[in-house]
Structures are given as C-alpha cells and as structure tokens.
C-alpha atoms as a PDB file:
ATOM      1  CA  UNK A   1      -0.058 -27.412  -6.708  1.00  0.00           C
ATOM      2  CA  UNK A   2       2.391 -24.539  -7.314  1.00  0.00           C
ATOM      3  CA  UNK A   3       2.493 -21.116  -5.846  1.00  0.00           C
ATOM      4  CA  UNK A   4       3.892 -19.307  -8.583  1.00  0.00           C
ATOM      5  CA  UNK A   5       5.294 -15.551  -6.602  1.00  0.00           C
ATOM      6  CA  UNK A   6       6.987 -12.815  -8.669  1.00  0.00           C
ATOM      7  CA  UNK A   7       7.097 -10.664  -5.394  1.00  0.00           C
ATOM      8  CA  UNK A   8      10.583  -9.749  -4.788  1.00  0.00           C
ATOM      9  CA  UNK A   9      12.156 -12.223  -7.613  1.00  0.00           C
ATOM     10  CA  UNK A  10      15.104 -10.008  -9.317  1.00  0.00           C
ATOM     11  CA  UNK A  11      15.210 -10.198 -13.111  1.00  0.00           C
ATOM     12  CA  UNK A  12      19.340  -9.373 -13.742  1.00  0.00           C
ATOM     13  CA  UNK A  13      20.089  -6.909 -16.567  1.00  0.00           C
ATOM     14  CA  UNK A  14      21.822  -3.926 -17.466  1.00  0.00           C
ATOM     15  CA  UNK A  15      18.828  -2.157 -19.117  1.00  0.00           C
ATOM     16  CA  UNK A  16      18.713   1.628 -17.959  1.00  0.00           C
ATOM     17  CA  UNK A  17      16.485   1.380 -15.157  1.00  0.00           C
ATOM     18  CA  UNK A  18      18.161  -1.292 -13.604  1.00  0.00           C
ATOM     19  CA  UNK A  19      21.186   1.122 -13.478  1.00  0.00           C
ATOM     20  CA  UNK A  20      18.870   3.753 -11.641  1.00  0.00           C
ATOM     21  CA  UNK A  21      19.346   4.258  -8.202  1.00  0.00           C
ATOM     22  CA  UNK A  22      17.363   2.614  -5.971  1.00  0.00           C
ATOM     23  CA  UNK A  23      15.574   5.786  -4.378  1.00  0.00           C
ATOM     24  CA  UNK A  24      14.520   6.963  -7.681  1.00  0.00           C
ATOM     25  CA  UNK A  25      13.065   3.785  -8.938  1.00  0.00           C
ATOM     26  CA  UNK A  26      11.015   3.559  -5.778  1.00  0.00           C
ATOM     27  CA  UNK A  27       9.873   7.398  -5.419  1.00  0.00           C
ATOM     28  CA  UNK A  28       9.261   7.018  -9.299  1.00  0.00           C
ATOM     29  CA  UNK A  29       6.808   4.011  -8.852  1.00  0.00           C
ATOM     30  CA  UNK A  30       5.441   5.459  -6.026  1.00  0.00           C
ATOM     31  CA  UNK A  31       4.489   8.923  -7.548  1.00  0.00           C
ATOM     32  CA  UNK A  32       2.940   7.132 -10.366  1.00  0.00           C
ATOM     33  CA  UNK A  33       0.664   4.847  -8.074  1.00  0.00           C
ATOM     34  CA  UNK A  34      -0.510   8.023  -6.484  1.00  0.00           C
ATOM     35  CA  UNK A  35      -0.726  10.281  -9.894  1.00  0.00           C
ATOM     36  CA  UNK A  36      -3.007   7.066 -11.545  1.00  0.00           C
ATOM     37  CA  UNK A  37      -5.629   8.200  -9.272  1.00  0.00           C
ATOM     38  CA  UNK A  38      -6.171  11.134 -11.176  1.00  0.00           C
ATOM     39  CA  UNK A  39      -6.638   9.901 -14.603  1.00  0.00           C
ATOM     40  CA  UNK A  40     -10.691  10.474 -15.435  1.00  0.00           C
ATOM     41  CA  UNK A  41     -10.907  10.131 -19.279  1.00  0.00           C
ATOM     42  CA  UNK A  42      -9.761   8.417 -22.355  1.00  0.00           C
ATOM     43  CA  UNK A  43      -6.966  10.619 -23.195  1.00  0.00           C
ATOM     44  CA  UNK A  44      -5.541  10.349 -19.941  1.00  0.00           C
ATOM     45  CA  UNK A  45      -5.455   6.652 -19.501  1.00  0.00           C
ATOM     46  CA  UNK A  46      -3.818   6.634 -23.301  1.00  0.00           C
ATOM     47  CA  UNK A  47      -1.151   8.123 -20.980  1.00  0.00           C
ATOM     48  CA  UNK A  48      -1.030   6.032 -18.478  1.00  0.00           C
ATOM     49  CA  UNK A  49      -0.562   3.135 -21.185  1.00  0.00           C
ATOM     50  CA  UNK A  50       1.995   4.691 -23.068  1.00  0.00           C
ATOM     51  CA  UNK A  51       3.464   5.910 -19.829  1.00  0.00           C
ATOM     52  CA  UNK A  52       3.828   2.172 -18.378  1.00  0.00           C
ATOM     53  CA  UNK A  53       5.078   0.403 -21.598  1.00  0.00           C
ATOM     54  CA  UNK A  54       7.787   2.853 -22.333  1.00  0.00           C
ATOM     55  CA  UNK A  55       9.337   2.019 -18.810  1.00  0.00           C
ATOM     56  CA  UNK A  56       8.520  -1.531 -19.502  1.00  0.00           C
ATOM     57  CA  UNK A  57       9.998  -1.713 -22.481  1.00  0.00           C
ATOM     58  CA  UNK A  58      13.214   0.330 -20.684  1.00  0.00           C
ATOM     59  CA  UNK A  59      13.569  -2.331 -18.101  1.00  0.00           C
ATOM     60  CA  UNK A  60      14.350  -5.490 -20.769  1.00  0.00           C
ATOM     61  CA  UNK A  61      11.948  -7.702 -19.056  1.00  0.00           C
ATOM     62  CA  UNK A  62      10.993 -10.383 -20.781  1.00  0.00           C
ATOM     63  CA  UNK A  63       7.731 -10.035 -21.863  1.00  0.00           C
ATOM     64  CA  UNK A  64       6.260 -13.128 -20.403  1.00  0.00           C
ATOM     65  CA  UNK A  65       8.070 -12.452 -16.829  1.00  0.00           C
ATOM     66  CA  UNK A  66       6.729  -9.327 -16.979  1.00  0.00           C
ATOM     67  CA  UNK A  67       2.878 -10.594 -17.591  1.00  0.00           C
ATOM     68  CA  UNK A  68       3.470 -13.375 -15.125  1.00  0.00           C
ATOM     69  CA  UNK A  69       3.961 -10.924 -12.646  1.00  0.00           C
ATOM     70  CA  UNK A  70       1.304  -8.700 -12.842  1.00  0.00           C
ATOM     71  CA  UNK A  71      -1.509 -11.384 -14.179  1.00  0.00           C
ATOM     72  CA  UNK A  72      -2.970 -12.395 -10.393  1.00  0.00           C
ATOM     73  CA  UNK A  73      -3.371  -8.974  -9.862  1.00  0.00           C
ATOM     74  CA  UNK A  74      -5.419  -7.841 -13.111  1.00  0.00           C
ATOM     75  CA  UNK A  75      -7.630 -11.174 -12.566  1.00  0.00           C
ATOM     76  CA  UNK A  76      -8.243  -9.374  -9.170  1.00  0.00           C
ATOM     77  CA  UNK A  77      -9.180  -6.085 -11.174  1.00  0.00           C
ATOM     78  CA  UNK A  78     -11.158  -7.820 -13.675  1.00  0.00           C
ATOM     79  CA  UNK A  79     -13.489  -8.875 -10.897  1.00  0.00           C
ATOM     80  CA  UNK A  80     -13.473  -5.196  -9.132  1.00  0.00           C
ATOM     81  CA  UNK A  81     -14.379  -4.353 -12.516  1.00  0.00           C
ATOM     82  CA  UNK A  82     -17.235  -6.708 -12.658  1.00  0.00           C
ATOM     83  CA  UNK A  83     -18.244  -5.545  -9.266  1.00  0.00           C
ATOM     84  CA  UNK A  84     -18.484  -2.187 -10.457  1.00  0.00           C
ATOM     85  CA  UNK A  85     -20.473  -2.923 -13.712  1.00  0.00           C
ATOM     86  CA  UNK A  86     -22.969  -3.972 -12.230  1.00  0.00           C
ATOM     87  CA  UNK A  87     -23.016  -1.936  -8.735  1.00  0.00           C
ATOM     88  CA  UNK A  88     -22.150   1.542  -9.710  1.00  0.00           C
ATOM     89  CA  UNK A  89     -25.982   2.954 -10.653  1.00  0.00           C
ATOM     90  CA  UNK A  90     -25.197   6.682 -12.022  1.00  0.00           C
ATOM     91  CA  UNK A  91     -25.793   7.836 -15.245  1.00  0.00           C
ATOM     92  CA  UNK A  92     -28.233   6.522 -18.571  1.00  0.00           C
ATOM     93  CA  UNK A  93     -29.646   3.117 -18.275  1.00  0.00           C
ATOM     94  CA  UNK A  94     -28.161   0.672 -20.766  1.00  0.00           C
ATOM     95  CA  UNK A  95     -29.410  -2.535 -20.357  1.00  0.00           C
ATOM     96  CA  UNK A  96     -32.572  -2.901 -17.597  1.00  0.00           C
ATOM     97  CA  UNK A  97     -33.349  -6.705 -16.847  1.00  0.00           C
ATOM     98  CA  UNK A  98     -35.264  -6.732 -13.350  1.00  0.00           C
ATOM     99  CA  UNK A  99     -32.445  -6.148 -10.670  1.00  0.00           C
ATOM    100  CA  UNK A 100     -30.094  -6.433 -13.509  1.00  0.00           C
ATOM    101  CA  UNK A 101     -29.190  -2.590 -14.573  1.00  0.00           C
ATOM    102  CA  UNK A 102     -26.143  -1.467 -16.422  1.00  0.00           C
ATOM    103  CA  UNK A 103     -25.451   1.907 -16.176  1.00  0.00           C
ATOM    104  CA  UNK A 104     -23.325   3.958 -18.335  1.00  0.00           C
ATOM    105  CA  UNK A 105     -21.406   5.092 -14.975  1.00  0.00           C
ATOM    106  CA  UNK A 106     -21.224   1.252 -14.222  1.00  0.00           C
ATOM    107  CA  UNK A 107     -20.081   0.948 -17.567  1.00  0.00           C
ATOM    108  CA  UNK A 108     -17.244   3.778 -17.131  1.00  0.00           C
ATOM    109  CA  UNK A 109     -16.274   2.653 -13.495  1.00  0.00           C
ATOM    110  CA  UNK A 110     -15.305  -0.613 -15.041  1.00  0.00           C
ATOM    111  CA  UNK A 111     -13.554   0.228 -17.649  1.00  0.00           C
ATOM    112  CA  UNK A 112     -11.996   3.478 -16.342  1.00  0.00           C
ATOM    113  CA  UNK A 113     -10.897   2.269 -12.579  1.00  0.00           C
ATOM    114  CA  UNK A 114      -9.173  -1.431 -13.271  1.00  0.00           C
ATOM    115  CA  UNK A 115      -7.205   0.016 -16.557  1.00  0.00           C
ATOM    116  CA  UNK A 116      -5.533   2.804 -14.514  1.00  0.00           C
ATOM    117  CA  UNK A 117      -4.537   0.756 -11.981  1.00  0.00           C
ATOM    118  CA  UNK A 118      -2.666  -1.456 -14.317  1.00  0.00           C
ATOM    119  CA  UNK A 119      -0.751   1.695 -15.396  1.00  0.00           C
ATOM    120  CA  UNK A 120       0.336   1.406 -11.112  1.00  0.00           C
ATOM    121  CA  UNK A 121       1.021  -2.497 -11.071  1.00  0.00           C
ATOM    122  CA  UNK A 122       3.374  -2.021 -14.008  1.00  0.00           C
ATOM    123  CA  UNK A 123       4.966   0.878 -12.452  1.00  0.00           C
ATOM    124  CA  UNK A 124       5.415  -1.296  -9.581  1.00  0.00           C
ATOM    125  CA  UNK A 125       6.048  -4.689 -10.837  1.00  0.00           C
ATOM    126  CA  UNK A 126       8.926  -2.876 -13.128  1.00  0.00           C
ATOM    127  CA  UNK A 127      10.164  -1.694  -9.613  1.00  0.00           C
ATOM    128  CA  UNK A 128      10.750  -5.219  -7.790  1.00  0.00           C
ATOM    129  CA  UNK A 129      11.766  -6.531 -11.510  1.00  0.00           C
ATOM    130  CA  UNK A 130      14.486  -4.070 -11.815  1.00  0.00           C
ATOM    131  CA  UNK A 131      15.697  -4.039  -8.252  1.00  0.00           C
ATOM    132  CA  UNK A 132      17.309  -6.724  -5.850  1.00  0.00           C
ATOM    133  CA  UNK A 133      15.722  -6.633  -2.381  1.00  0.00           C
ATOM    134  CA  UNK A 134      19.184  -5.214  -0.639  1.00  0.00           C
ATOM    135  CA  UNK A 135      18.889  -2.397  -2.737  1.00  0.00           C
ATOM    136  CA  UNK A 136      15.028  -1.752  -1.878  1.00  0.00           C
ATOM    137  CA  UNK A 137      15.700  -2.246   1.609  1.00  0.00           C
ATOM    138  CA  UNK A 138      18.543   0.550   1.501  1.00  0.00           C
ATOM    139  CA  UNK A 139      16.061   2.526  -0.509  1.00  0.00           C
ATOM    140  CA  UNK A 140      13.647   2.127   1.998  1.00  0.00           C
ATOM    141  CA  UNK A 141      16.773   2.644   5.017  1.00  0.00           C
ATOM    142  CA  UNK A 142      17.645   5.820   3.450  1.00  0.00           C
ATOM    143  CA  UNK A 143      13.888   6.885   3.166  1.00  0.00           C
ATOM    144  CA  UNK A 144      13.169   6.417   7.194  1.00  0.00           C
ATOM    145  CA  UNK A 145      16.771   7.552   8.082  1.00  0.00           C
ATOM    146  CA  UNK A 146      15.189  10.992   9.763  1.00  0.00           C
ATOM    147  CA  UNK A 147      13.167   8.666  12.170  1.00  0.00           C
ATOM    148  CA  UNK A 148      16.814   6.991  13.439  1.00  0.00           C
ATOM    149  CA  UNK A 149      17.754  10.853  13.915  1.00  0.00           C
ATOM    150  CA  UNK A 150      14.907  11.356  16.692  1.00  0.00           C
ATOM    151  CA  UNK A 151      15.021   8.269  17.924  1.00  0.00           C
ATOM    152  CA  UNK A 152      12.450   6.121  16.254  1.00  0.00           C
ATOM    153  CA  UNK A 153      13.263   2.426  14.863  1.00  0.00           C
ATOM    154  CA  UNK A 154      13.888   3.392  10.995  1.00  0.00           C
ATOM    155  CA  UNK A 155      16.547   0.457  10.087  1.00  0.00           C
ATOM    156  CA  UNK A 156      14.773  -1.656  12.181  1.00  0.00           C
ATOM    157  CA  UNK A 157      11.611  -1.228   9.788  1.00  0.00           C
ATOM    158  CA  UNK A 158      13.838  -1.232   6.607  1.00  0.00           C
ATOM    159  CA  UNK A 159      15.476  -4.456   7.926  1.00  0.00           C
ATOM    160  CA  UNK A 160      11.829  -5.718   8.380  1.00  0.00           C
ATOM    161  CA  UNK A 161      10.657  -4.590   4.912  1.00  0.00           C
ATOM    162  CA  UNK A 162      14.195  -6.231   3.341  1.00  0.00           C
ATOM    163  CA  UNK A 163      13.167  -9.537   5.609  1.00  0.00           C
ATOM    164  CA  UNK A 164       9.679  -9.434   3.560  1.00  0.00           C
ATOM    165  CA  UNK A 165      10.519  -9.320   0.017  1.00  0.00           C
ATOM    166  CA  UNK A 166      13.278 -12.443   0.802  1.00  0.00           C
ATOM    167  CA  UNK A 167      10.422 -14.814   2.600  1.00  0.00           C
ATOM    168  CA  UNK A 168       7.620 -14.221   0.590  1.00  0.00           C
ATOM    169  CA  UNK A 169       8.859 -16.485  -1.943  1.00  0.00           C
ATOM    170  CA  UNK A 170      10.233 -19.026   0.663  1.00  0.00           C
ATOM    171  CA  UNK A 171       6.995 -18.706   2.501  1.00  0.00           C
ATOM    172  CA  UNK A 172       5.060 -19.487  -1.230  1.00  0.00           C
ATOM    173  CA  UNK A 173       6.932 -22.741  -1.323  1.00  0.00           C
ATOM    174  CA  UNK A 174       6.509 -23.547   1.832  1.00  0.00           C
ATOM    175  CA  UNK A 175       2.662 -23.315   1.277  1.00  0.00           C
ATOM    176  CA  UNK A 176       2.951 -25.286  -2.448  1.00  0.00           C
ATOM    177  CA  UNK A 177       4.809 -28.393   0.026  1.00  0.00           C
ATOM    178  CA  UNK A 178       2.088 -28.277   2.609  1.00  0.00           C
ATOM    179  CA  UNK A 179      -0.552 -28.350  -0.324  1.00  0.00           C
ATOM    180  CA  UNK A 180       1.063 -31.569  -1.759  1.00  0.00           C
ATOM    181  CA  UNK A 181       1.664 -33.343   1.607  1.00  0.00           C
ATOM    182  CA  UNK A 182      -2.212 -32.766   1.962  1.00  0.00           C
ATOM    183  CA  UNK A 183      -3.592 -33.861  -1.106  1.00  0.00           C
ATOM    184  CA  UNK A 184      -1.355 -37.208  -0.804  1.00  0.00           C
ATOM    185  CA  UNK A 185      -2.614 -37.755   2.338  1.00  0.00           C
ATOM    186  CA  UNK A 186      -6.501 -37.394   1.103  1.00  0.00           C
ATOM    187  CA  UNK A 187      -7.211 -34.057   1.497  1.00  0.00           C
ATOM    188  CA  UNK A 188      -9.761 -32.482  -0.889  1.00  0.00           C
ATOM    189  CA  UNK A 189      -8.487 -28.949  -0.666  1.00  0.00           C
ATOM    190  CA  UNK A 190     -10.727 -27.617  -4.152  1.00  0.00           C
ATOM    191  CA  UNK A 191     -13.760 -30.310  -3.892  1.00  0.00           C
ATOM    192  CA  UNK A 192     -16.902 -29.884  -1.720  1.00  0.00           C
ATOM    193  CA  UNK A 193     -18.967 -27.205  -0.053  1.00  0.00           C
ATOM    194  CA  UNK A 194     -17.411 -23.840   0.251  1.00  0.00           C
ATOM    195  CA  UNK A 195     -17.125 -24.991   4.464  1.00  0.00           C
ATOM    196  CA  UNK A 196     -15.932 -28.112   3.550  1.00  0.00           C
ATOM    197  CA  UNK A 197     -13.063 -25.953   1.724  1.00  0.00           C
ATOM    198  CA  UNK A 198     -12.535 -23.397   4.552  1.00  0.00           C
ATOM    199  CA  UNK A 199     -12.085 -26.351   6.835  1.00  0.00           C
ATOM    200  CA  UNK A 200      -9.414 -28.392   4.531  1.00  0.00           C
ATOM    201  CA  UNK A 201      -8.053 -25.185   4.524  1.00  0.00           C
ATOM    202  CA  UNK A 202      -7.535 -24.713   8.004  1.00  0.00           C
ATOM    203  CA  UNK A 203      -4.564 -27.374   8.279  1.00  0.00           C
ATOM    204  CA  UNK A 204      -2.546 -25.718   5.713  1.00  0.00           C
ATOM    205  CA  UNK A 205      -2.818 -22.494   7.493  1.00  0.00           C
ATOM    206  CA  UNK A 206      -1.590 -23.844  10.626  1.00  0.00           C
ATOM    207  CA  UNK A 207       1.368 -25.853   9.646  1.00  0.00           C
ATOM    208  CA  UNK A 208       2.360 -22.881   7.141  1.00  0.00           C
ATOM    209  CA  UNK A 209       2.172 -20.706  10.393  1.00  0.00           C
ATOM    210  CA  UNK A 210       4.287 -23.314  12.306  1.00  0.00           C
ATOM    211  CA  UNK A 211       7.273 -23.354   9.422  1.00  0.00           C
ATOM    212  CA  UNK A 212       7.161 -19.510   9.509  1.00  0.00           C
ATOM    213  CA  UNK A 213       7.576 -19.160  13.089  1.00  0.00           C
ATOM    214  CA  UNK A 214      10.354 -21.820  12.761  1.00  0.00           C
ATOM    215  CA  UNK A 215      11.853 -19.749   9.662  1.00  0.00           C
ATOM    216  CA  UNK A 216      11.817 -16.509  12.210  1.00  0.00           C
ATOM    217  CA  UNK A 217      13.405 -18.389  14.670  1.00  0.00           C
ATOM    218  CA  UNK A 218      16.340 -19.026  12.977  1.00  0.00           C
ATOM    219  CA  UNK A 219      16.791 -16.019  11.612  1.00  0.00           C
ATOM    220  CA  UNK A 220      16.931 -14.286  15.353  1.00  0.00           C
ATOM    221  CA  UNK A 221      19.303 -16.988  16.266  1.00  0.00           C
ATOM    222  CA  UNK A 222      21.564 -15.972  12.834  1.00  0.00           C
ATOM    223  CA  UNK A 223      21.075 -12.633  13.634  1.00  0.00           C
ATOM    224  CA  UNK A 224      22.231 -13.202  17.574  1.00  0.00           C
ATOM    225  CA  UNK A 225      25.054 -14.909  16.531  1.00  0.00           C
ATOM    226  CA  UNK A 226      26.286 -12.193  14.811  1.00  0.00           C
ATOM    227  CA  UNK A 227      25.962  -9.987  17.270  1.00  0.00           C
ATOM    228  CA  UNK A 228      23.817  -7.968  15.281  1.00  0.00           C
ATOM    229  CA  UNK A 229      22.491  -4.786  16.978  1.00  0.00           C
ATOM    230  CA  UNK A 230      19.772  -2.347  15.020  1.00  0.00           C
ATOM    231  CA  UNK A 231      20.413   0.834  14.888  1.00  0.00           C
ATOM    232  CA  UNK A 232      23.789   0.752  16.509  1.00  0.00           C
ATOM    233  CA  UNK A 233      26.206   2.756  15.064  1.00  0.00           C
ATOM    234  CA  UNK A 234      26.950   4.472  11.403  1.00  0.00           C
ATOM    235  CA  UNK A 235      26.891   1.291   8.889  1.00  0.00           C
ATOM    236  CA  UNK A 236      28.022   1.773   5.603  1.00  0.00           C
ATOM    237  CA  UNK A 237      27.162  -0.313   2.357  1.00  0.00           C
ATOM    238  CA  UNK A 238      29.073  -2.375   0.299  1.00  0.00           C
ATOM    239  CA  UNK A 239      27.356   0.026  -3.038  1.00  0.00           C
ATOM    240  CA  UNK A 240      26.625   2.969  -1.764  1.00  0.00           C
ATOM    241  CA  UNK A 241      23.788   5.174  -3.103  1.00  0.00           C
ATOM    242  CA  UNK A 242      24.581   8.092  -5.494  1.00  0.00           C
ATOM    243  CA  UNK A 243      22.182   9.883  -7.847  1.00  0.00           C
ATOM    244  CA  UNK A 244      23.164  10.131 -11.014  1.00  0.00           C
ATOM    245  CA  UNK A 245      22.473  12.276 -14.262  1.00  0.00           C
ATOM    246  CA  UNK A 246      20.128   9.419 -15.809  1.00  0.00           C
ATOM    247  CA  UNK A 247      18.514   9.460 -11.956  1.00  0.00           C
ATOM    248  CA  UNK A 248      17.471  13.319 -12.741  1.00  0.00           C
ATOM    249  CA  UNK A 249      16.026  12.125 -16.497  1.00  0.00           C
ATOM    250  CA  UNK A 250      14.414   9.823 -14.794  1.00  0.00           C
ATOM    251  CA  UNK A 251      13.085  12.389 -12.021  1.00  0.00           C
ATOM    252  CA  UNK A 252      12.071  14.668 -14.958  1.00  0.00           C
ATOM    253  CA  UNK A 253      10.420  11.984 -16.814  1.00  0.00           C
ATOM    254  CA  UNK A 254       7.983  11.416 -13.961  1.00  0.00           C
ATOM    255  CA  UNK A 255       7.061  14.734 -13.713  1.00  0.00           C
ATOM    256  CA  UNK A 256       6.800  15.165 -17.403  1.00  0.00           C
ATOM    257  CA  UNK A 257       4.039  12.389 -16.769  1.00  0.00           C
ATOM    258  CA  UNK A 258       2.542  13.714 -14.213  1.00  0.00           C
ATOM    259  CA  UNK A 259       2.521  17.334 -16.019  1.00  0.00           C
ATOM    260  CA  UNK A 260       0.938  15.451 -18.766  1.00  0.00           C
ATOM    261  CA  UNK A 261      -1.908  14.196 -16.877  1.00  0.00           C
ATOM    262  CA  UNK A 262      -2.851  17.135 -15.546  1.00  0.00           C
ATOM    263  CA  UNK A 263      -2.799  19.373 -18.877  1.00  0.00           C
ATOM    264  CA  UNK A 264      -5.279  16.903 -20.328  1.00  0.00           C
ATOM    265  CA  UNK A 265      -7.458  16.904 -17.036  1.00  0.00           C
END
C-alpha cells in the first residue's frame, strides 16, 4: 500500500513562476483562495478556470504531476458536492422521490461550490509545485517578521511551518511501511466491519505516532548540536528575497483577476 503525497514535493524548472519570488507566489495563491469565495455564477467561474490554467500552464508542470496533486482533494469535493445535491433544499423541485428531493439550489450548490474551489487547489498546488520548502519557509519568515519585532516567536513558527512541508512526505512513508509490516503479519486493514477497520487501524496509528516522536527527537538533538538558537540574532539567507519587475506583473495579474470577478458580480 502506497501513500502517494504531493505536499511539499518541488517540481524543478525555470518556467516564470518558479522565478517569482517567494512572497508573491504565496500572497498570490492566497488572495485567490480568498477571492474564489466570491464567484456566484457561470461567468465568473469561466474565470476562475481560465484564471487557474493560465498559471498552470505558466508553471511547466507536467500535466500528470499536476493532476496527481490535486486529484485526493477534488475526490473530497466530489463528495461535498454530493452532500450538497442532495442536502441543500432551496429553490424549484427537480426530481421528488419520497425523502429523495433535488433541488435546483441543490443542483447549483453542487456544481457551483466544488468547481470554485478547484480554481483555489490549483492556485495552491501551483504554489508548493513551483516553490522549494526553504523558500516557503522564508516566505512565511518574512511574513511573521513584525511578531519577532514585539517579541512574539515569528521564526520559530516559520521554522515550524518549513519543518512541516519536509516531514509530511517522510511521515507518508513512514505510514505506507507500517501498512505493509501489518498486512504481512495478518492484518486485514480494508476487510470487515467498519469497527473491525477502526480497530486494525488503531496499531498503525500508534506505531506511526511512535516513529514521529522518534523523527522529532532527532531533529532537537541535530538542532542542539548546532547550537541552534530561534530568534537569536539577525540571520541572513544564502538567496535573499528581492521583488522583481515580473513579481509586480504578477501582483497586477492577481488583481486584474480579482477586478475581473467583481465587474461580472
């Protein structure tokens, strides 16, 4: 059993928006996960589409990376979407089978809500994709350096955050070996009752909780024996950050989008 993660997994390139500074790319994806909230019709979400495969198309992906990367996450919307067919009650009846009713707001909810969000886990995906974790986590360092100034633990969180993109794909393999050592030893991890699952379950959980605590151990002990101190001192970085004139198109290409959505609101 493999546990396939695209969290945090680099793609190398030279496309344009892997030359982009870090700060942009991330204030970029995250203005677009906040401005896909807004989209409420048809020519809006056309938008949103064309909005997310111009940047994917920018980035060089490879197509199938790209998909691979974002696929467990649209499953998850397909089902929200589901969910929302046949919860969401407003509007003309459609289709009225007993306690089965389709709506034509259940109808719009699922259709409308999961596609916009894809327009956000593109934006996104392109972000991690297109940037290495050390430059996220100086992203992120440079976002939080005003806490440092009063006092409050800003590298420490961007050291955190950098620490998180690295492990998730150690901790995924991690998980995929526990798996097989389970199911060699007899363990029917996706046969049975759904408590007969929960509890095969249960052994993976705790041995994958054992290895991580053993992975953060070592990692303190790395860290102590480089004397490393958080937040002492002014570090500097081997690239250091500088915006750019393609960082401003980029900055104005955002806000063309977001411009865009809200002339055809």
């Amino acid at each position: 059993m493999a546990f396939r993660v695209s969290i945090g997994q680099y793609h190398p390139g030279t496309s344009p928006l892997h030359r982009l500074d870090p700060r942009t790319k991330a204030a970029g994806a995250l203005v677009v996960c906040v401005a896909v909230f807004f989209i409420g019709d048809a020519a809006q979400l056309a938008l949103g589409f064309a909005f997310a495969l111009a940047i994917a198309a920018l980035s060089r992906v490879p197509v199938g990376k790209l998909l691979r990367s974002i696929r467990p996450l649209v499953a998850v919307l397909f089902v929200l979407g589901i969910f929302n067919l046949l919860l969401v009650r407003s509007g003309h009846v459609l289709v009225g089978l007993g306690s089965l009713v389709i709506t034509t707001g259940g109808v719009r909810a699922a259709v409308l809500y999961p596609l916009r969000m894809v327009v956000a886990i593109v934006a996104v995906a392109v972000l991690l994709l297109t940037a290495t974790p050390a430059q996220l986590a100086d992203a992120f360092d440079a976002a939080l350096a005003p806490l440092s100034r009063i006092g409050l633990p800003g590298h420490e969180l961007a050291m955190v955050f950098s620490l998180m993109l690295r492990f998730v794909p150690t901790i995924a393999d991690e998980a995929s070996a526990i798996v097989d050592a389970q199911t060699v030893r007899g363990a029917s991890l996706g046969e049975g009752s759904p408590v007969r699952r929960l509890r095969a379950v249960i052994p993976v959980v705790v041995a994958l909780l054992a290895s991580s605590a053993r992975h953060a151990d070592g990692l303190a002990r790395a860290l102590d024996a480089r004397c490393y101190e958080g937040g002492s001192g002014r570090r500097t970085r081997w690239h250091p950050l500088r915006f750019a004139v393609r960082d401003a198109v980029a900055a104005a290409c955002v806000a063309g989008f977001c411009l865009g959505l809200a002339l055809l609101a």
